[in-house]
N, C-alpha and C. Protein backbone atom coordinates (compact mmCIF):
# COMPACT_ATOMS: atom_id res chain seq x y z
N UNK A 1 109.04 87.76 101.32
CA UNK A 1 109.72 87.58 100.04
C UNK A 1 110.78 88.64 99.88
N UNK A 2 112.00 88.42 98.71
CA UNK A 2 112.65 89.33 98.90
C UNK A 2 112.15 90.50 98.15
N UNK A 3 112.78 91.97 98.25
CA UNK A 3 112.70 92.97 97.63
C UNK A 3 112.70 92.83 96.23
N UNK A 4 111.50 93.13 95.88
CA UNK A 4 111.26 92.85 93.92
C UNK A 4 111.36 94.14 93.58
N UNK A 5 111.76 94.59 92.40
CA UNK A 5 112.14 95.55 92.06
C UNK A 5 110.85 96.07 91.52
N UNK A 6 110.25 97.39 91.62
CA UNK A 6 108.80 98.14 90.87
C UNK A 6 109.30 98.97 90.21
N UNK A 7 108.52 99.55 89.77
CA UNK A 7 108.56 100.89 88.59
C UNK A 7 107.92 102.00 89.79
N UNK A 8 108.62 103.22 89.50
CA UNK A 8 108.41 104.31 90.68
C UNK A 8 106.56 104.64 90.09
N UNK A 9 106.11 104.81 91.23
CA UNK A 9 104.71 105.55 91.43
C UNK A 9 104.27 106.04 92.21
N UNK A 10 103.32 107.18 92.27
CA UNK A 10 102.61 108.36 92.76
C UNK A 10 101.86 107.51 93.90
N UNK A 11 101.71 108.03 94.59
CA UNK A 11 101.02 108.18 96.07
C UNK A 11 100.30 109.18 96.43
N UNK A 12 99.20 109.25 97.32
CA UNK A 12 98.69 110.41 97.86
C UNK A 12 99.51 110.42 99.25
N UNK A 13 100.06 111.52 99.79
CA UNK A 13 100.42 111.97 100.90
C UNK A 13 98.80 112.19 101.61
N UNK A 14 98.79 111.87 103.06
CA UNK A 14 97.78 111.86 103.73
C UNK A 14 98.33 112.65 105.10
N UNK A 15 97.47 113.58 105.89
CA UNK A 15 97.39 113.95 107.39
C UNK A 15 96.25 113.56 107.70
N UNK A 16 96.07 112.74 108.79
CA UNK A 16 94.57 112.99 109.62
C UNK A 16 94.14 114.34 109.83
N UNK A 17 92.80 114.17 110.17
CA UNK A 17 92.64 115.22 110.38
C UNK A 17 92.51 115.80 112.03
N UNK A 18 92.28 114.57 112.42
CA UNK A 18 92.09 114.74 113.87
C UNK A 18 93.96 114.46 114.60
N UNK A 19 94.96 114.46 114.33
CA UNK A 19 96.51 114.49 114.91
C UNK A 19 96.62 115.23 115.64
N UNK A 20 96.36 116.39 115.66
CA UNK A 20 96.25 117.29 116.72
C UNK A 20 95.41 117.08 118.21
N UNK A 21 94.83 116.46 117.82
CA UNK A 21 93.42 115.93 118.84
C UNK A 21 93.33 115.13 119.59
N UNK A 22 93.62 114.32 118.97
CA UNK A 22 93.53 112.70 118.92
C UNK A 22 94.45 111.90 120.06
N UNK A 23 94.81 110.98 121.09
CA UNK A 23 95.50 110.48 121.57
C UNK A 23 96.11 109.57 120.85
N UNK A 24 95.59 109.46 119.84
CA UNK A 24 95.99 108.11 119.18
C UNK A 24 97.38 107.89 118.79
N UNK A 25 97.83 109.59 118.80
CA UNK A 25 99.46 110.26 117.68
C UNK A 25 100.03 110.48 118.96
N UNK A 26 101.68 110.15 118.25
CA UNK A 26 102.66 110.79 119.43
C UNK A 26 103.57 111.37 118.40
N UNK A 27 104.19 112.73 118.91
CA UNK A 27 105.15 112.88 118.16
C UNK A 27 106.30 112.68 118.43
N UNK A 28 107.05 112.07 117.56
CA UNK A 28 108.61 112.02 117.93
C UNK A 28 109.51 112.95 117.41
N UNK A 29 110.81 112.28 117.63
CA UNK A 29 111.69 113.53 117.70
C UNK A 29 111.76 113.91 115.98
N UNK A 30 111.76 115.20 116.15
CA UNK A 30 111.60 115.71 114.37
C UNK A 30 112.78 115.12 113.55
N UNK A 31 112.52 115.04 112.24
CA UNK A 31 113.87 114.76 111.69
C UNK A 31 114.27 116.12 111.20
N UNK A 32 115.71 116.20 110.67
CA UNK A 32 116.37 117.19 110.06
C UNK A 32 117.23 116.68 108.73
N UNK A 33 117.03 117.12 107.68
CA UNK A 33 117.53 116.68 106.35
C UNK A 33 118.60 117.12 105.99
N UNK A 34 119.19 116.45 105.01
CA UNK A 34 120.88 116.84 105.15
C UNK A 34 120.44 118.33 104.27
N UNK A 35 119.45 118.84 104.20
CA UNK A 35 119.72 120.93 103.51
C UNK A 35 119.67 121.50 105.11
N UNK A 36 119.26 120.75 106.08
CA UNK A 36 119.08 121.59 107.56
C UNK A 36 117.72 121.97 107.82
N UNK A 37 116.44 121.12 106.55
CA UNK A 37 114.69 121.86 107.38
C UNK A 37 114.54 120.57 108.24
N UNK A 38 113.70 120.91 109.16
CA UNK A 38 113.04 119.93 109.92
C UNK A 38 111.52 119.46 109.68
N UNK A 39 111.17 118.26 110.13
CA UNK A 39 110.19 117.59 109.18
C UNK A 39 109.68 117.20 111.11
N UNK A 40 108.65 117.14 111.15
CA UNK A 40 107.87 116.61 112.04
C UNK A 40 107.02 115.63 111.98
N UNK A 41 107.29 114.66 113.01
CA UNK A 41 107.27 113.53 113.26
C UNK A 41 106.01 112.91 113.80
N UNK A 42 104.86 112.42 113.55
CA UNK A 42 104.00 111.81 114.29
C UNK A 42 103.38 110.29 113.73
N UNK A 43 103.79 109.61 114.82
CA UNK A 43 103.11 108.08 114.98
C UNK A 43 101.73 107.70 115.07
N UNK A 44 101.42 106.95 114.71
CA UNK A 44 100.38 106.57 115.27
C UNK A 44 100.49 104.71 114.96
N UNK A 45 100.00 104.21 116.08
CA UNK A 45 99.93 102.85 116.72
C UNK A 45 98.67 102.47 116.44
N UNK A 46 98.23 100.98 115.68
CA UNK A 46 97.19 100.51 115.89
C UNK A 46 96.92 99.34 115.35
N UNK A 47 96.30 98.67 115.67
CA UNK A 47 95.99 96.93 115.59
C UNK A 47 97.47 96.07 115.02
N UNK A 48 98.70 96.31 115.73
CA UNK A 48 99.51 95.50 114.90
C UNK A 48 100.06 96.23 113.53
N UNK A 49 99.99 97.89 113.59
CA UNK A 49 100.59 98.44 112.51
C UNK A 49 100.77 99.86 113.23
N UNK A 50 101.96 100.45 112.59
CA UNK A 50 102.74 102.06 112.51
C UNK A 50 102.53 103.18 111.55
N UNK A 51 101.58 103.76 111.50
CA UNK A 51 102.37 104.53 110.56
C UNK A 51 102.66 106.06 110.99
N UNK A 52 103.54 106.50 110.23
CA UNK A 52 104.21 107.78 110.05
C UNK A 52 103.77 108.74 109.39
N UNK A 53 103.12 109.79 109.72
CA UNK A 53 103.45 111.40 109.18
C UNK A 53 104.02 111.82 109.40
N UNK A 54 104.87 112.77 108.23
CA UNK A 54 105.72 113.77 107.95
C UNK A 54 105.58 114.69 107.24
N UNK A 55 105.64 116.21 108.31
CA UNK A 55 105.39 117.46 107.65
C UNK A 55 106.67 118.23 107.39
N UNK A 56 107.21 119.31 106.54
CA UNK A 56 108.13 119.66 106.30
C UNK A 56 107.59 121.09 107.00
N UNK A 57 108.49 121.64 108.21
CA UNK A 57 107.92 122.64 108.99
C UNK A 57 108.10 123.72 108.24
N UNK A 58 109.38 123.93 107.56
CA UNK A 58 109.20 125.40 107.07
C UNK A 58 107.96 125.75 105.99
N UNK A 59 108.05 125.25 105.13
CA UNK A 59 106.60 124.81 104.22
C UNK A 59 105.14 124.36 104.94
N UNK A 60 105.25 123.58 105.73
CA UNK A 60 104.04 123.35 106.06
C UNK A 60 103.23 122.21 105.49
N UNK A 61 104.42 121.46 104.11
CA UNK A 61 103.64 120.66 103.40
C UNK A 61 104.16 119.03 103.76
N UNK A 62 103.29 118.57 103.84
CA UNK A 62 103.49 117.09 103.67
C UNK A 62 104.70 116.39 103.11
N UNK A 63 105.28 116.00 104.21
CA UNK A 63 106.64 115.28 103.16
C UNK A 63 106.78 114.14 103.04
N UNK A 64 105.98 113.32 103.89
CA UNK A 64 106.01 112.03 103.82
C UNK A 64 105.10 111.04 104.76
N UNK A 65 104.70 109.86 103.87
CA UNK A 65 104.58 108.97 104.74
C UNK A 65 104.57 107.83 104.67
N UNK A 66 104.42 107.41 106.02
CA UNK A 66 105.45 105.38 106.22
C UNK A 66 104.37 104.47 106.95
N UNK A 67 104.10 103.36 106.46
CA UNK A 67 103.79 102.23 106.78
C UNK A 67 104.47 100.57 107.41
N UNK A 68 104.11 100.46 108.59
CA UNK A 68 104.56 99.68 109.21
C UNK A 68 104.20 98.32 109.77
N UNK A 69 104.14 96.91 109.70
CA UNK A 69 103.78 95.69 110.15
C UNK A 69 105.13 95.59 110.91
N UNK A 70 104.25 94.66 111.70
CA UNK A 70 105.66 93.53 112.44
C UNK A 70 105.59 92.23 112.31
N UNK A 71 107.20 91.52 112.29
CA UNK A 71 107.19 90.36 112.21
C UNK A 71 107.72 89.90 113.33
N UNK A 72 106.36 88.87 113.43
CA UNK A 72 106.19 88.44 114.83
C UNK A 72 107.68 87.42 115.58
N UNK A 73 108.35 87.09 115.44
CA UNK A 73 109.53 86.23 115.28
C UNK A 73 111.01 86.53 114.62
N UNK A 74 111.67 87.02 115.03
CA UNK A 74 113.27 87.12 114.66
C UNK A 74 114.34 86.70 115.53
N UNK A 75 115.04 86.75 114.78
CA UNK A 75 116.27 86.10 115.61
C UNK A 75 116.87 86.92 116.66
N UNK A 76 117.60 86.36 117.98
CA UNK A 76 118.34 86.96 118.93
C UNK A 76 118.94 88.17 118.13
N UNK A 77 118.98 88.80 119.70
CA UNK A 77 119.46 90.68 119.09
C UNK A 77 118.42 91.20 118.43
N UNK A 78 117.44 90.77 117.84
CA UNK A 78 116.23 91.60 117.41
C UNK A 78 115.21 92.05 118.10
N UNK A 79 114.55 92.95 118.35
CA UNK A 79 113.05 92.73 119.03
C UNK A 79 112.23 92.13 118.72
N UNK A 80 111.21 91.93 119.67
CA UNK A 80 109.74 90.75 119.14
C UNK A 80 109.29 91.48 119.77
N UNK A 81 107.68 91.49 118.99
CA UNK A 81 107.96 91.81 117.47
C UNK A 81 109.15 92.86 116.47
N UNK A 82 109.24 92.21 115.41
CA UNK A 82 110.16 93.74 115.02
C UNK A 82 109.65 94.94 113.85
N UNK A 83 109.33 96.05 113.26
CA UNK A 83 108.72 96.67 112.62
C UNK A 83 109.77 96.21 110.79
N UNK A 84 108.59 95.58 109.81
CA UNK A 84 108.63 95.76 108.82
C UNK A 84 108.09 96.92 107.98
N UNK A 85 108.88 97.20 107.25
CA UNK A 85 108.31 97.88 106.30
C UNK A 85 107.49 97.68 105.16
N UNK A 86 106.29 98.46 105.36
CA UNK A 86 105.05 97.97 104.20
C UNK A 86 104.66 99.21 102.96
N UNK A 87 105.13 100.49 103.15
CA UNK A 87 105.33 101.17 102.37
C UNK A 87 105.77 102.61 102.80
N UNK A 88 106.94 103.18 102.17
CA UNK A 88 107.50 104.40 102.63
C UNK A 88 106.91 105.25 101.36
N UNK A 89 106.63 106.05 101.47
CA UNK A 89 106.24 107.36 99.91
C UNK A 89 106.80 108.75 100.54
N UNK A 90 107.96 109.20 99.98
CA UNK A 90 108.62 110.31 100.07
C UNK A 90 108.14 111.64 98.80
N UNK A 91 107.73 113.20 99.37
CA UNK A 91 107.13 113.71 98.33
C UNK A 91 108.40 114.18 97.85
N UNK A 92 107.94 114.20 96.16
CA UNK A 92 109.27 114.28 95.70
C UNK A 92 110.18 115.51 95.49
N UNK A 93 109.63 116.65 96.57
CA UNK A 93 110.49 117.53 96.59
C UNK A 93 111.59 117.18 97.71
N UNK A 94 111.66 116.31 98.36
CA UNK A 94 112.41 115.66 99.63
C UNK A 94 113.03 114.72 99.65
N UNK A 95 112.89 114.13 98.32
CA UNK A 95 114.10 113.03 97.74
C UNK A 95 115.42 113.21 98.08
N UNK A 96 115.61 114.15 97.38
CA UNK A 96 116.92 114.57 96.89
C UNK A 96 117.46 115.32 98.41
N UNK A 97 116.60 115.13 99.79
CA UNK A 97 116.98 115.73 101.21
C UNK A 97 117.80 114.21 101.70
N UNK A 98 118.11 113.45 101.05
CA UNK A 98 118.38 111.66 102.08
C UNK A 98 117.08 111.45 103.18
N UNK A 99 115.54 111.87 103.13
CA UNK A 99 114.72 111.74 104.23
C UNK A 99 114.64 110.81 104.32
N UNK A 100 114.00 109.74 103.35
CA UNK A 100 114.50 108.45 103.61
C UNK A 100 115.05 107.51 104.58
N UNK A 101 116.04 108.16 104.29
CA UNK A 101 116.94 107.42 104.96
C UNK A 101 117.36 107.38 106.52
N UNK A 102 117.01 109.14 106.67
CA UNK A 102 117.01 109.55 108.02
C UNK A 102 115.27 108.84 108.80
N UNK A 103 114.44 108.75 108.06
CA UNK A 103 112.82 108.19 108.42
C UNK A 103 113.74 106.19 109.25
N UNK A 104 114.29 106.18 108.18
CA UNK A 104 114.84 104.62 108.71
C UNK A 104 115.45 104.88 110.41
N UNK A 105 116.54 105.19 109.70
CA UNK A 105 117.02 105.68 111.29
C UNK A 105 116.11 106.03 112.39
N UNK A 106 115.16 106.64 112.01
CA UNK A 106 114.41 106.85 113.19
C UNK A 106 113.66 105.87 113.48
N UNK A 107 113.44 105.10 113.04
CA UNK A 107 112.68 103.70 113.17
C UNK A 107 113.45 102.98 113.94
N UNK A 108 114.64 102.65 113.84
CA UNK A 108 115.82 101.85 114.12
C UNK A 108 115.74 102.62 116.27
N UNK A 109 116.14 103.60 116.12
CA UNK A 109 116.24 104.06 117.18
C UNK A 109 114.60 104.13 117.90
N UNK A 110 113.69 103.78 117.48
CA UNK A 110 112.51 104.10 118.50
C UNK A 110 112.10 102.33 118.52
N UNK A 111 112.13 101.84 117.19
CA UNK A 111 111.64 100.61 117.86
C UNK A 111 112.96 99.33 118.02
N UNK A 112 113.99 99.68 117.66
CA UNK A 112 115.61 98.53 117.28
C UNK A 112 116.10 98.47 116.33
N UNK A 113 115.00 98.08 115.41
CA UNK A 113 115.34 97.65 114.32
C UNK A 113 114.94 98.11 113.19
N UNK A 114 114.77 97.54 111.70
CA UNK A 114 113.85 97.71 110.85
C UNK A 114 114.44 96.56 109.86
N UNK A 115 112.98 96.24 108.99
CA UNK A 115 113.31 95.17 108.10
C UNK A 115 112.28 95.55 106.97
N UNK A 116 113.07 95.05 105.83
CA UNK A 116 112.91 95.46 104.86
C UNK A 116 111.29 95.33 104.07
N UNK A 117 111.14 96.16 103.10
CA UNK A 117 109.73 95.72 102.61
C UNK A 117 109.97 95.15 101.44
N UNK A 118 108.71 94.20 100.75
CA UNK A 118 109.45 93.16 99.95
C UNK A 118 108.93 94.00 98.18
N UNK A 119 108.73 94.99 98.47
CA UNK A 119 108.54 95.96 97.02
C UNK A 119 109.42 97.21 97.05
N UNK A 120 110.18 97.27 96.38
CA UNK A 120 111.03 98.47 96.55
C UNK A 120 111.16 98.79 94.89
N UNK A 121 111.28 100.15 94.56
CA UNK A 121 111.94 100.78 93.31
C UNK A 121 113.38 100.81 93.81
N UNK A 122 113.68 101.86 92.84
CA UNK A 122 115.62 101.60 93.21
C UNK A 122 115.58 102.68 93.70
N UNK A 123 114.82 103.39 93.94
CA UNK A 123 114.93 104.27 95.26
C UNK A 123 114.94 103.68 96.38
N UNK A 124 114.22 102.55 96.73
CA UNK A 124 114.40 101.88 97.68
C UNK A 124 115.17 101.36 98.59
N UNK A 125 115.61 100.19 97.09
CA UNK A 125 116.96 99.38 97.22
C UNK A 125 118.15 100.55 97.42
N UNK A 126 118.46 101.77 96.90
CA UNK A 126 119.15 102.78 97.13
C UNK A 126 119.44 103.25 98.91
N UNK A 127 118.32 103.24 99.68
CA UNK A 127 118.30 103.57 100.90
C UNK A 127 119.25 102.49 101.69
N UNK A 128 119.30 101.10 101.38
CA UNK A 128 119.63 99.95 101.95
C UNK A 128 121.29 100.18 101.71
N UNK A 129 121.66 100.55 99.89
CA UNK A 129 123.00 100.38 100.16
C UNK A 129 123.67 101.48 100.63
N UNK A 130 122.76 102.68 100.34
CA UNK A 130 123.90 104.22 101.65
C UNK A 130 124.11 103.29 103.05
N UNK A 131 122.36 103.17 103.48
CA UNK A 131 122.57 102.85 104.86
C UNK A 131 123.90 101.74 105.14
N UNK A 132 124.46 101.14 104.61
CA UNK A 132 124.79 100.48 105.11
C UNK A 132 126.75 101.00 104.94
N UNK A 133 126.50 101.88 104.19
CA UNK A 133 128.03 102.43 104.41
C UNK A 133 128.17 103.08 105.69
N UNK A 134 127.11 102.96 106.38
CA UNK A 134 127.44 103.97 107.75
C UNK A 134 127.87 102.80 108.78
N UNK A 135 128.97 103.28 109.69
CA UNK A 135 129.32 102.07 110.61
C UNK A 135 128.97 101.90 111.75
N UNK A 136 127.69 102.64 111.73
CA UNK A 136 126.86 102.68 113.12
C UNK A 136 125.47 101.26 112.55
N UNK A 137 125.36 101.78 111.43
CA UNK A 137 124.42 100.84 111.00
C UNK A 137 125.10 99.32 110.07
N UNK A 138 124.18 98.06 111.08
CA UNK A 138 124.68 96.91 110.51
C UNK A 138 123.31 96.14 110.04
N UNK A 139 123.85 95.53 108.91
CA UNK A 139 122.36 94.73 108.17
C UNK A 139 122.66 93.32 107.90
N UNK A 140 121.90 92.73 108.24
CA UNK A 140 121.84 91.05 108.11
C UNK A 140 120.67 90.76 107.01
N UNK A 141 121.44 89.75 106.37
CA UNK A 141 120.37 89.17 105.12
C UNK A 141 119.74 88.21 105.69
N UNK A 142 118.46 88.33 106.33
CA UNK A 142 117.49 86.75 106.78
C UNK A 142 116.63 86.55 105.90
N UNK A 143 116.30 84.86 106.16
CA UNK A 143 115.79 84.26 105.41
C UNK A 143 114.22 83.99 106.06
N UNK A 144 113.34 84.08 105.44
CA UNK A 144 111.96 84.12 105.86
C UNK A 144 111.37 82.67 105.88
N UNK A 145 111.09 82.16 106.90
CA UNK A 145 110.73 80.55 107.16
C UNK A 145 108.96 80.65 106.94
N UNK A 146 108.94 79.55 106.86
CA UNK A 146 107.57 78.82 105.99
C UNK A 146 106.52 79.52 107.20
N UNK A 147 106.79 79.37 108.48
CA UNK A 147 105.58 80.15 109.66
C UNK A 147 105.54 81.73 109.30
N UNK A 148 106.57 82.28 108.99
CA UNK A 148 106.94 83.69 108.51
C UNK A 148 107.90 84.42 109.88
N UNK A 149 108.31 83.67 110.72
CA UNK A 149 109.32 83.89 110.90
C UNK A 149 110.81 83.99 110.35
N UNK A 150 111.62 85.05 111.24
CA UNK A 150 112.83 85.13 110.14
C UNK A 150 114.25 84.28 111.14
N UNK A 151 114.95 83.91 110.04
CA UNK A 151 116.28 83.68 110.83
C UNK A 151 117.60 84.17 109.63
N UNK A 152 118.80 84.38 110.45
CA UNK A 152 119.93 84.46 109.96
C UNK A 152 119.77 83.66 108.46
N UNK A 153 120.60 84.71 107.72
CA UNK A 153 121.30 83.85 106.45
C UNK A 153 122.81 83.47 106.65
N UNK A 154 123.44 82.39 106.63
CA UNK A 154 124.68 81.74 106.86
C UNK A 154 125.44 82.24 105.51
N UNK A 155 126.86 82.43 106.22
CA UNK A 155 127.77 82.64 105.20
C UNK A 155 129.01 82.08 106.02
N UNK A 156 129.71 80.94 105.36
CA UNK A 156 130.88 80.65 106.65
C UNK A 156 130.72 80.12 107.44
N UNK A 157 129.57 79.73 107.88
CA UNK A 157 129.38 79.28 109.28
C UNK A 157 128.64 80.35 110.68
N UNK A 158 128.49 81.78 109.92
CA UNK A 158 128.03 82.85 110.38
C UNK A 158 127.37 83.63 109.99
N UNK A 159 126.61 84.32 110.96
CA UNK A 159 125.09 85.01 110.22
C UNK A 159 125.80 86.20 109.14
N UNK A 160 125.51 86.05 108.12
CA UNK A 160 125.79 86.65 106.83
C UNK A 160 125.27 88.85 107.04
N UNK A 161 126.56 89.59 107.65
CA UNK A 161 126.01 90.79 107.80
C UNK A 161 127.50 91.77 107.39
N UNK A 162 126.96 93.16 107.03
CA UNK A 162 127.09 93.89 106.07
C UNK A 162 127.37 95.55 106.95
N UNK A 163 128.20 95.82 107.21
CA UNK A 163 128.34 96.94 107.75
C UNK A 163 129.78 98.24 107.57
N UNK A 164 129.35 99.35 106.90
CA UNK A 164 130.19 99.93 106.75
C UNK A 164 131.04 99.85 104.92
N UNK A 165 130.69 98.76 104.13
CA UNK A 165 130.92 98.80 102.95
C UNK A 165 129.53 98.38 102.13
N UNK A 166 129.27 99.33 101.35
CA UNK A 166 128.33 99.31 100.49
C UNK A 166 128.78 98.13 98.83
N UNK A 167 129.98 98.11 98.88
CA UNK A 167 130.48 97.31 97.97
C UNK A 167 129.77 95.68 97.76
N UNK A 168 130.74 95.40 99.44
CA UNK A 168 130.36 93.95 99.83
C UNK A 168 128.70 93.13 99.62
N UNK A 169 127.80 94.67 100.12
CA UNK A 169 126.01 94.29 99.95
C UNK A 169 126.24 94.34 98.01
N UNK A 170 126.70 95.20 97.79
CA UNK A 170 126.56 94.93 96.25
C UNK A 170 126.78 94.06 95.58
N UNK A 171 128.09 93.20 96.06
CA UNK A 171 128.99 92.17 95.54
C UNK A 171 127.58 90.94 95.74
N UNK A 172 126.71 91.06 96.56
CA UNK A 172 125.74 89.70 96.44
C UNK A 172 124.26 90.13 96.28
N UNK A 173 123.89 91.03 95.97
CA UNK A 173 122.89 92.02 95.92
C UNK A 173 121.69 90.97 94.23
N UNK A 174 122.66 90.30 93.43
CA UNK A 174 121.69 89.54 92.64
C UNK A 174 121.03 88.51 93.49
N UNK A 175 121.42 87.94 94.72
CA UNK A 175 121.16 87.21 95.75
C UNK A 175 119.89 87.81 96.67
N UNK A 176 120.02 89.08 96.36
CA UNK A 176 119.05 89.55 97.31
C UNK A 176 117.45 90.46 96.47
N UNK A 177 118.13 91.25 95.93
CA UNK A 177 117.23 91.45 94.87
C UNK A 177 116.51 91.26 93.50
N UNK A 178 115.69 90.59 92.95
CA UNK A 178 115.14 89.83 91.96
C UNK A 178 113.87 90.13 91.89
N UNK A 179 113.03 89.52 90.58
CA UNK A 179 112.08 90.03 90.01
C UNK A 179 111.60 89.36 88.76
N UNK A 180 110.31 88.95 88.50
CA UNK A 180 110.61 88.85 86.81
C UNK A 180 110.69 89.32 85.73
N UNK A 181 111.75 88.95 84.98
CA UNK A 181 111.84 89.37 83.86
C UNK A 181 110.77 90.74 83.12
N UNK A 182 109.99 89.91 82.80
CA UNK A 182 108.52 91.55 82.23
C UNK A 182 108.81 92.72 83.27
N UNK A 183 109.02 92.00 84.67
CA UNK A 183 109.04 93.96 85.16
C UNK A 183 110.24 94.70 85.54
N UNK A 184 111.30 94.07 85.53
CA UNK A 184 112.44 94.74 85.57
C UNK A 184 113.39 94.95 84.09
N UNK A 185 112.98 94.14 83.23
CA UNK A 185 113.51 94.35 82.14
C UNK A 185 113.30 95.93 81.49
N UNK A 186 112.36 96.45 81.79
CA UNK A 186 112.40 97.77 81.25
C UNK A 186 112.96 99.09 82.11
N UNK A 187 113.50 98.84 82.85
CA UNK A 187 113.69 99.73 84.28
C UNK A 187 115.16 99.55 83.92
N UNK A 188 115.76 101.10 83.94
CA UNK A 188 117.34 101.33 84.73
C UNK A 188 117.84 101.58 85.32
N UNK A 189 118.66 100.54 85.70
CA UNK A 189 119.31 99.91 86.70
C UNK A 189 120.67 100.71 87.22
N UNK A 190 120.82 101.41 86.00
CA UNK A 190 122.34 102.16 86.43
C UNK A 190 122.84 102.87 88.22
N UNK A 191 121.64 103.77 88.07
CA UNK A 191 122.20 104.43 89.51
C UNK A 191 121.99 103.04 90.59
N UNK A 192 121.40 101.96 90.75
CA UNK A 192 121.99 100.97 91.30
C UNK A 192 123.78 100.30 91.43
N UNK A 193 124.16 100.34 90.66
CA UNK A 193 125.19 99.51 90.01
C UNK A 193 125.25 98.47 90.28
N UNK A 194 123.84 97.80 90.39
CA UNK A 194 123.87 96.02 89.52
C UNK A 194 122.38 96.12 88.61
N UNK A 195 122.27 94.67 88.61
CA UNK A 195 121.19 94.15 87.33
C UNK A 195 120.51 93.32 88.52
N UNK A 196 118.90 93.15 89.10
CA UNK A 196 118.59 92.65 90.30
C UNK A 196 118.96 91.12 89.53
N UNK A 197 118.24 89.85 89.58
CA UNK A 197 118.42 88.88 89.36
C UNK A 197 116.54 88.58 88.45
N UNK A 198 116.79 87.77 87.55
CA UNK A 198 115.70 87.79 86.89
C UNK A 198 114.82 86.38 86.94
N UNK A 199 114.89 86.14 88.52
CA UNK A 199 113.90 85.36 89.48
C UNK A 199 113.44 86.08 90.71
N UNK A 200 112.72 85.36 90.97
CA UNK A 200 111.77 85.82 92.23
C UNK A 200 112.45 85.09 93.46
N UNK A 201 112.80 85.77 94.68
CA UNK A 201 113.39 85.04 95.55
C UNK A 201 112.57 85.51 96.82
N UNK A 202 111.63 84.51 96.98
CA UNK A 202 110.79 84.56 98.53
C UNK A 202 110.89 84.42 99.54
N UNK A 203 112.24 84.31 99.74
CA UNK A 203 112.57 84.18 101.26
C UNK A 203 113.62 84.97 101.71
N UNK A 204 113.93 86.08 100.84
CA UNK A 204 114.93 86.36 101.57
C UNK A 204 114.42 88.51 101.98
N UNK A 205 114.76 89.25 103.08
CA UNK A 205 114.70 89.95 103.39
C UNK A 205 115.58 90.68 104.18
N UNK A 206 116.34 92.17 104.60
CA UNK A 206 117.11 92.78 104.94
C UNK A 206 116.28 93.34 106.46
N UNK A 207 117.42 93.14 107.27
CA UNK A 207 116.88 93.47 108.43
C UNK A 207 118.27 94.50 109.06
N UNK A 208 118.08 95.88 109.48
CA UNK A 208 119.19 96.72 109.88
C UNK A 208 118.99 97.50 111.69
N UNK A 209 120.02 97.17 112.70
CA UNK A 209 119.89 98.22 113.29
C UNK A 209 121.24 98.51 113.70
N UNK A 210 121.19 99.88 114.78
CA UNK A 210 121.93 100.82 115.12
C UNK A 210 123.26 99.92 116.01
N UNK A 211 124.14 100.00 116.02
CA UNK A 211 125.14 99.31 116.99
C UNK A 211 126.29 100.41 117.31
């Protein structure tokens, strides 16, 4: 379904306890936030899901963590499977670092791709329209078929994608993001700069990688 708009909420940040130990974790390459700390990186793989810890090294504290499914089926140029997103929780002293955004990227580069999760606050939806002012990163709007495979959204006669202007994703962004009424009506919308759409739209989802 597409990205419905939520109301921001609290999370517990989690470490195993056994990461150190364990074969189960790999670490990847650390990230670095646009202040310059580095956040360390560890995976872990299992039954058909990803997720991510993130420690903030100079601190020592927990900065984040990410949840991952795949969808089994996408279109050419994608991987199969490709990693969806099922929930990112950034602690909120690391907001305001773009980690986010850099956590995407690193997704993009370890597994291809990444595609969107279908609950986002406008922190969320926020990550989608930076990312996409960058002209390394390109995003296609697919449409989610009845098996739950995805394919291209048509525009023109061509798969409908978005790279390098944040405008253009905005200019159709009521198309992409929606919700009902009761739960976005109380939420502002401003640092977005749109209004999502005040239906529910189930088929549609954002899929981005590196080119």
């Amino acid at each position: 379904m597409s990205p419905l708009i939520i109301e921001e909420h609290e999370k517990n940040l989690i470490w195993p306890d056994d990461i150190d130990d364990s074969q189960a974790y790999q670490d990847l390459t650390p990230i670095t936030d646009n202040v310059g700390d580095q956040h360390r990186v560890v995976l872990e793989e299992d039954l058909g899901m990803s997720r991510l810890y993130l420690r903030h090294v100079p601190s020592d504290q927990i900065s984040a963590n990410v949840v991952l499914e795949f969808c089994p089926v996408t279109p050419n140029g994608f991987p199969q499977p490709s990693p969806q997103v099922t929930s990112v929780y950034v602690h909120e002293d690391y907001r305001g670092a773009k980690l986010a955004m850099r956590i995407y990227r690193l997704v993009m580069s370890h597994y291809g791709a990444i595609i969107s999760d279908t609950h986002q606050t406008t922190g969320g939806a926020l990550i989608w329209l930076r990312m996409v002012r960058e002209d390394s990163v390109l995003i296609n709007i697919m449409q989610v078929q009845e098996d739950g495979s995805l394919e291209y959204r048509y525009s023109n006669g061509e798969p409908e994608a978005y790279q390098g202007d944040s405008d253009a994703l905005e200019a159709v962004a009521q198309t992409i993001w929606g919700g009902p009424e009761e739960v976005i009506a109380p939420l502002d919308f401003e640092i977005l700069g749109f209004t999502p759409a005040h239906v529910t739209r189930e088929s549609v989802v954002l899929a981005a990688r590196i080119v």
